[in-house]
C-alpha atoms as a PDB file:
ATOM      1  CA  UNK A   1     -36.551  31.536  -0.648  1.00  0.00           C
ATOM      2  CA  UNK A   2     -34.801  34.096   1.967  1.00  0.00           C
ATOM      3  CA  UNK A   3     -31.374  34.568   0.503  1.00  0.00           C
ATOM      4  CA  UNK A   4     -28.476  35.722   2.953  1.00  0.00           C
ATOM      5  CA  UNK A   5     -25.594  36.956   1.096  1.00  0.00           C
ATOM      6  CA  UNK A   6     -22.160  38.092   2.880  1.00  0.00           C
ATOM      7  CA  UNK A   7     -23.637  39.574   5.677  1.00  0.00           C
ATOM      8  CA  UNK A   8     -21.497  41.620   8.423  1.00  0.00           C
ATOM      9  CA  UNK A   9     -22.520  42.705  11.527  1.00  0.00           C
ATOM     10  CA  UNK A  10     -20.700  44.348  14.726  1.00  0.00           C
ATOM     11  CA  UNK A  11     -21.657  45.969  17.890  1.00  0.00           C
ATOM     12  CA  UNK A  12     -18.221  47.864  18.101  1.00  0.00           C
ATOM     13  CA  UNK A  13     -15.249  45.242  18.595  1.00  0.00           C
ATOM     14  CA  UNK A  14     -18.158  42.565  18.986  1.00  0.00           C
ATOM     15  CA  UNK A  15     -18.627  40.402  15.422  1.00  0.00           C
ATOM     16  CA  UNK A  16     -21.597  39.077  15.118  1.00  0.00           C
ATOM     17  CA  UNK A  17     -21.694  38.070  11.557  1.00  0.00           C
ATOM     18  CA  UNK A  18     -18.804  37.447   9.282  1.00  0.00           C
ATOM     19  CA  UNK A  19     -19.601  36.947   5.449  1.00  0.00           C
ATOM     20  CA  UNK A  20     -22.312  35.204   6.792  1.00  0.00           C
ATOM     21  CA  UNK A  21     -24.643  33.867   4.309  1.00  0.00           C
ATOM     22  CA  UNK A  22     -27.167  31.356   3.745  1.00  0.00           C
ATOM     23  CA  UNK A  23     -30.836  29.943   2.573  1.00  0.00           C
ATOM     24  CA  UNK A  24     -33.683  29.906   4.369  1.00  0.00           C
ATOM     25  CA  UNK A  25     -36.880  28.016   2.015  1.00  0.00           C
ATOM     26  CA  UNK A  26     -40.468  29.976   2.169  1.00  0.00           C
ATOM     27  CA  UNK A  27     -42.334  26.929   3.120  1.00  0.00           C
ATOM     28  CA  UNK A  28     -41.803  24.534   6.381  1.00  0.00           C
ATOM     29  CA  UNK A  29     -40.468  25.187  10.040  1.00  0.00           C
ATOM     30  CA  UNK A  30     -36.635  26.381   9.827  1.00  0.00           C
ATOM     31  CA  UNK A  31     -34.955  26.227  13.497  1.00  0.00           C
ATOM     32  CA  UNK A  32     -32.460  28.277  14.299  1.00  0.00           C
ATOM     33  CA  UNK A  33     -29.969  27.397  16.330  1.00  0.00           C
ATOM     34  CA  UNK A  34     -26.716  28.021  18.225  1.00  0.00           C
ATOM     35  CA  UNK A  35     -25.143  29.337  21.304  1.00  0.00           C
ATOM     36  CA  UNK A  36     -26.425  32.155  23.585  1.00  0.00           C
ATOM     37  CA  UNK A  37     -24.927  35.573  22.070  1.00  0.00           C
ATOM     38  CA  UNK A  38     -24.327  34.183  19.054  1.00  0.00           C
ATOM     39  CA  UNK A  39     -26.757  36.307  16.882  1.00  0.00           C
ATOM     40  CA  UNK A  40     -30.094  34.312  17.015  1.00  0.00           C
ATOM     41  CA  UNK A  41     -31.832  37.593  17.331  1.00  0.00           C
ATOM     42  CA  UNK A  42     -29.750  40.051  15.886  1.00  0.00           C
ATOM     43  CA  UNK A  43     -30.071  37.762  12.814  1.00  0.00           C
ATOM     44  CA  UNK A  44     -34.277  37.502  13.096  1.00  0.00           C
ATOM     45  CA  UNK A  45     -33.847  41.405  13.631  1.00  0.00           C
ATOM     46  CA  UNK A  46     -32.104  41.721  10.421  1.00  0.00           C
ATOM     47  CA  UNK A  47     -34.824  39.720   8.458  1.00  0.00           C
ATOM     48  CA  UNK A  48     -36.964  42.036   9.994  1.00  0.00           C
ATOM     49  CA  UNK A  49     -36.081  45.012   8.659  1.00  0.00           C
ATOM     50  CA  UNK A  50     -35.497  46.047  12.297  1.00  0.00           C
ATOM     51  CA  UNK A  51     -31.087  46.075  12.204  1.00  0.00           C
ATOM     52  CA  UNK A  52     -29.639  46.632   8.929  1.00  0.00           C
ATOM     53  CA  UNK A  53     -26.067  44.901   8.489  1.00  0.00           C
ATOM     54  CA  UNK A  54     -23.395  46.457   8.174  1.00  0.00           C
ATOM     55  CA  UNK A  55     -22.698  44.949   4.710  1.00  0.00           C
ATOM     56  CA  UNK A  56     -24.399  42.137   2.692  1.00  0.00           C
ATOM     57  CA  UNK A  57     -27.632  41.480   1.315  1.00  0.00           C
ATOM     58  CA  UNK A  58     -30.931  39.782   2.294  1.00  0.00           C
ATOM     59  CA  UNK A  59     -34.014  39.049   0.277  1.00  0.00           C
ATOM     60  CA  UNK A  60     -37.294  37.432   0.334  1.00  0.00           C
ATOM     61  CA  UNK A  61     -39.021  39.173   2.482  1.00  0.00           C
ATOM     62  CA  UNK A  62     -39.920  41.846   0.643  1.00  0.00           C
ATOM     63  CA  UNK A  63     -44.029  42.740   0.615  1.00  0.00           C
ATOM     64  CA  UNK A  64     -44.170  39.906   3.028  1.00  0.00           C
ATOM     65  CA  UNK A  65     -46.309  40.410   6.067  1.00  0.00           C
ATOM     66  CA  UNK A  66     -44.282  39.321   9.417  1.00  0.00           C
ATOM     67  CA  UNK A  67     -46.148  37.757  12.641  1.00  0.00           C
ATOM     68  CA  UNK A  68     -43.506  38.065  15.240  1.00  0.00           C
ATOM     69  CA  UNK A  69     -43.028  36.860  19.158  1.00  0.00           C
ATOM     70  CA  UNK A  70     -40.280  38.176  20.378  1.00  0.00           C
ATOM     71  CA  UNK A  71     -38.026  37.318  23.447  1.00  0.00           C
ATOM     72  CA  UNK A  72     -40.036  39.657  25.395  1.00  0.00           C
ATOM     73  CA  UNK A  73     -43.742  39.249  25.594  1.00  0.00           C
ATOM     74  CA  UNK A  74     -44.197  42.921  24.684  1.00  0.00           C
ATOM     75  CA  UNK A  75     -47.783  43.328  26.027  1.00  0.00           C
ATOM     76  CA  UNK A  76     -49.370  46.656  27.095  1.00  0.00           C
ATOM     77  CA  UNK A  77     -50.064  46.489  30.887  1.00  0.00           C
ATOM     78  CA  UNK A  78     -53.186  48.850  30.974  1.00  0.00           C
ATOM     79  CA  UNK A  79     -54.917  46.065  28.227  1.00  0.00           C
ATOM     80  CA  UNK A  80     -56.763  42.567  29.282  1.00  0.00           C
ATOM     81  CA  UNK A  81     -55.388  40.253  27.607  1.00  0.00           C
ATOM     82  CA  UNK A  82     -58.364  40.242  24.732  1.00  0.00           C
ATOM     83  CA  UNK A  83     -57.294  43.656  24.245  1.00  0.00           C
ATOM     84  CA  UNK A  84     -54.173  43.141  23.486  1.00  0.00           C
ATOM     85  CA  UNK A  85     -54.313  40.540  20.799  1.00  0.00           C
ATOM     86  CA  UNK A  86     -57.319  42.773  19.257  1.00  0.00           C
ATOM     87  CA  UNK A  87     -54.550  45.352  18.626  1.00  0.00           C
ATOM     88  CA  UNK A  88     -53.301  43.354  15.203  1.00  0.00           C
ATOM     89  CA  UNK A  89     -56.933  41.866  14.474  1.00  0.00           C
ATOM     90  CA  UNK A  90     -60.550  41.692  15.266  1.00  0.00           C
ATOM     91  CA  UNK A  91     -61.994  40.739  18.590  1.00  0.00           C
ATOM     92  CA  UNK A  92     -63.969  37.570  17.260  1.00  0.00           C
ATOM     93  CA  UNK A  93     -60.289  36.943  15.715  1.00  0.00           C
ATOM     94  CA  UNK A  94     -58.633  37.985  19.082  1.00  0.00           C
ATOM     95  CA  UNK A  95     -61.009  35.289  21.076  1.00  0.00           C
ATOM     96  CA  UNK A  96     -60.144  32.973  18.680  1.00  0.00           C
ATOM     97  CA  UNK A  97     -56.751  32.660  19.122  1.00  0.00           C
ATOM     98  CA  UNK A  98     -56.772  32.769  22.822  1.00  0.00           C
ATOM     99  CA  UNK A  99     -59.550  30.139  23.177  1.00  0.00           C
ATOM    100  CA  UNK A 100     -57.282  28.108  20.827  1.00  0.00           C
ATOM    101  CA  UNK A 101     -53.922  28.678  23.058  1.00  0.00           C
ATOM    102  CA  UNK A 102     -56.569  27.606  26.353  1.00  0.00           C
ATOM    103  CA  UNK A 103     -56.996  30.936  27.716  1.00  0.00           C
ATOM    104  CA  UNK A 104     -60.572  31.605  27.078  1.00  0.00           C
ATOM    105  CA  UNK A 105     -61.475  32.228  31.106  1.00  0.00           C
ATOM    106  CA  UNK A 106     -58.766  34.848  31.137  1.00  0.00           C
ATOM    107  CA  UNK A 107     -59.521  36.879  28.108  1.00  0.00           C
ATOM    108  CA  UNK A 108     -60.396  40.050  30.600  1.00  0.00           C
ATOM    109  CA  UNK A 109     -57.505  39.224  32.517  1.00  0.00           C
ATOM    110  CA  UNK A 110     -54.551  42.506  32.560  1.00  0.00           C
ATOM    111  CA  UNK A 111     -51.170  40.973  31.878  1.00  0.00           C
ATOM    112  CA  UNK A 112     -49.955  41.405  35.784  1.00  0.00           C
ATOM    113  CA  UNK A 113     -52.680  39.427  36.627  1.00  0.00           C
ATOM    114  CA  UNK A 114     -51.480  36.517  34.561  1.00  0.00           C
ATOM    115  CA  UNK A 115     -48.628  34.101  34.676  1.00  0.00           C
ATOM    116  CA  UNK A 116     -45.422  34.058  32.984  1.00  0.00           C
ATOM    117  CA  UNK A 117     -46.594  31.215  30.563  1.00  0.00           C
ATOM    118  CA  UNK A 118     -49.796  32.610  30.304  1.00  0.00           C
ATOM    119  CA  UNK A 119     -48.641  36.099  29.228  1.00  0.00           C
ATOM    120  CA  UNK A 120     -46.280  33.757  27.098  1.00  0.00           C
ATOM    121  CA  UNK A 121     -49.644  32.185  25.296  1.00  0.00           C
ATOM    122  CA  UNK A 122     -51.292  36.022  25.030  1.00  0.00           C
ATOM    123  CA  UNK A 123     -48.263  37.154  22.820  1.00  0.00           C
ATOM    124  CA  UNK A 124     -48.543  33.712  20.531  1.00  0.00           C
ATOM    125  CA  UNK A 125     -52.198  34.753  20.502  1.00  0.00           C
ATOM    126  CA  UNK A 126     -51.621  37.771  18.962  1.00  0.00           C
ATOM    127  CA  UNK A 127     -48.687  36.424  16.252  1.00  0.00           C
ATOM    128  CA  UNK A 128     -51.283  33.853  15.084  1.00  0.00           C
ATOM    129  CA  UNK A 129     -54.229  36.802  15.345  1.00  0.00           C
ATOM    130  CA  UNK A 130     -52.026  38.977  13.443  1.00  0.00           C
ATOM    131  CA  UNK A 131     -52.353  36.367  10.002  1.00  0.00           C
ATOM    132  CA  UNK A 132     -48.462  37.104   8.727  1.00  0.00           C
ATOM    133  CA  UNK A 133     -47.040  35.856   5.809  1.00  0.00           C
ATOM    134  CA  UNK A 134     -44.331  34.400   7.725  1.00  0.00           C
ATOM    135  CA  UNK A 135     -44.484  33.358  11.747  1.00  0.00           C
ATOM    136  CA  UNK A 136     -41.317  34.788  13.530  1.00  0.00           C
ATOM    137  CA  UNK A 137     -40.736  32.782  16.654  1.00  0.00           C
ATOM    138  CA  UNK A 138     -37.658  33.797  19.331  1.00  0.00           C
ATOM    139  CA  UNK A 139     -37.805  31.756  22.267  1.00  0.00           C
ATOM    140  CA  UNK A 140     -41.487  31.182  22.145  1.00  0.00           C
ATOM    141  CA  UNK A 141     -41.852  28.268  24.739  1.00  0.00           C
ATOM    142  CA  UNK A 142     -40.465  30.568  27.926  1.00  0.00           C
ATOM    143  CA  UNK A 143     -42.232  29.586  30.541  1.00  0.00           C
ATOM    144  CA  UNK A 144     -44.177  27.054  29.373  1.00  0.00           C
ATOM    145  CA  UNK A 145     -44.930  23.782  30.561  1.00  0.00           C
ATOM    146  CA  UNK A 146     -44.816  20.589  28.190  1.00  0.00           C
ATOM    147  CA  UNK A 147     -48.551  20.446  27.521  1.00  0.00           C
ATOM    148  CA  UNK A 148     -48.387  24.010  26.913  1.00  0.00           C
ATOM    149  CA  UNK A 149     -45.910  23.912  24.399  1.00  0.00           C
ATOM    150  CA  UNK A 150     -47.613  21.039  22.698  1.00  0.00           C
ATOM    151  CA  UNK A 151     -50.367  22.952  22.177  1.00  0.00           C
ATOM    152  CA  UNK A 152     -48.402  26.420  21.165  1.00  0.00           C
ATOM    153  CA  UNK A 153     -46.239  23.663  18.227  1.00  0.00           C
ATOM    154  CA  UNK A 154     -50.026  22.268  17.245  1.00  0.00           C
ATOM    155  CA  UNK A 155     -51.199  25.701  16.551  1.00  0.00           C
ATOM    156  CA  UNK A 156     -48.496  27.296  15.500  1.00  0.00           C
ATOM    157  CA  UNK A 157     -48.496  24.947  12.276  1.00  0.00           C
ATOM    158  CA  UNK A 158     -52.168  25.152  11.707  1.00  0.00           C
ATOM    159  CA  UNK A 159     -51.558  28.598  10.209  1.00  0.00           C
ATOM    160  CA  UNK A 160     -49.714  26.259   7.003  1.00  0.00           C
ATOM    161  CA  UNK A 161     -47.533  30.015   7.024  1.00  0.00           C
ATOM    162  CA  UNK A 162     -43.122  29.482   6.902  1.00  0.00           C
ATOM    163  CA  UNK A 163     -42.193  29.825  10.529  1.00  0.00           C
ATOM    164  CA  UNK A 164     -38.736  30.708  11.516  1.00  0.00           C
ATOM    165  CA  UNK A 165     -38.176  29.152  15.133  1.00  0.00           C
ATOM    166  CA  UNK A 166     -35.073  30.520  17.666  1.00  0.00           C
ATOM    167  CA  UNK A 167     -34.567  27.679  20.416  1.00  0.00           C
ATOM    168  CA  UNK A 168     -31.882  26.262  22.466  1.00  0.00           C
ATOM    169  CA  UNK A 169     -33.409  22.531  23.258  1.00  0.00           C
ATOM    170  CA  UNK A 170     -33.547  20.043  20.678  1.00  0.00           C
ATOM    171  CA  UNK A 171     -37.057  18.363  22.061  1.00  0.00           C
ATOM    172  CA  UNK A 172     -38.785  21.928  21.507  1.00  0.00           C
ATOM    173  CA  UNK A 173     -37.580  21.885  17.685  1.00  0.00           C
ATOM    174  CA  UNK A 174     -38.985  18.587  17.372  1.00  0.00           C
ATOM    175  CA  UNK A 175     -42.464  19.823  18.873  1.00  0.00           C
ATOM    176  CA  UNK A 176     -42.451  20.890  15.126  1.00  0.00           C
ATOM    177  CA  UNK A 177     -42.182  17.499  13.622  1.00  0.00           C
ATOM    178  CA  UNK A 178     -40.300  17.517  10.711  1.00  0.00           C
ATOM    179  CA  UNK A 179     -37.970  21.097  10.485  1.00  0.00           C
ATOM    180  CA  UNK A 180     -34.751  22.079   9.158  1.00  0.00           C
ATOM    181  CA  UNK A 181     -32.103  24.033  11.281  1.00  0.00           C
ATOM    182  CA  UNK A 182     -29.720  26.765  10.738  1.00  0.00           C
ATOM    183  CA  UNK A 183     -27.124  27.403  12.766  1.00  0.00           C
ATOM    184  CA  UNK A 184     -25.147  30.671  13.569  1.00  0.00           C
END
């Protein structure tokens, strides 16, 4: 169980979080919803170590292992794509997970050379490669079509790891099947 306890957090006069808390089970998909600037992320930043509140307490986590997609798809340009999902694993690993997301003719392809919902799939490809304890998901569906994002939801719950999910549309949480939502 992730316990959130009274937790504060401001960006000068901008409140994010108020005595915030809540409970997040260790098992399942958990969506997390709400409006834009709202504190989706800062809250996923929190959990990962990454922003500390200003106040409150958070636990759970600890000597947990986080995969993590972020908003951005945070891959190095110089790096095929193969390359860059071998940073957190092995390239047999690395091949894997890219053949799995239906990018195995592009493995050698650099990241400019791809398209927004490919590069999309490369940094899911290297969250599953990684093997986390936990699957950290903001926004992961930018850019992707429908068949695409079946496929991302199929393999995303292969891994049988917790998987905290940011999204704004209802029919992406339910990619998922059966979740629970938070909302901030």
């Amino acid at each position: 169980m992730i316990e959130i306890k009274n937790v504060n957090l401001s960006f000068d006069d901008n409140v994010v979080f108020h005595n915030f808390s809540t409970e997040i089970p260790f098992d399942g998909v958990t969506a997390v919803r709400g409006p834009s600037g709202e504190g989706k992320t800062s809250l996923f930043r929190m959990l990962l170590g990454l922003q500390k509140p200003d106040s409150g307490t958070i636990s759970g986590l600890e000597g947990k292992k986080a995969s993590v997609v972020f908003q951005e798809d945070r891959l190095l340009p110089w790096a095929s794509a193969l390359e860059n999902v071998a940073l957190v694993s092995d390239l047999v690993t690395a091949e894997a997970a890219l053949t799995a997301l239906g990018l195995k003719d592009s493995l050698h392809l650099l990241p400019k050379e791809l398209s927004g919902g490919m590069r999309r799939r490369v940094a899911i490809a290297r969250a599953l490669a990684y093997g986390g304890d936990v699957l950290f998901l903001d926004e992961p569906f930018t850019g992707l079509d429908e068949d695409n994002k079946r496929l991302v939801a199929d393999e995303v719950l292969k891994t049988g790891v917790p998987v905290l999910v940011i999204t704004h549309e209802d029919s992406e949480a339910g990619l998922f099947g059966n979740f629970r939502e938070i909302t901030v």
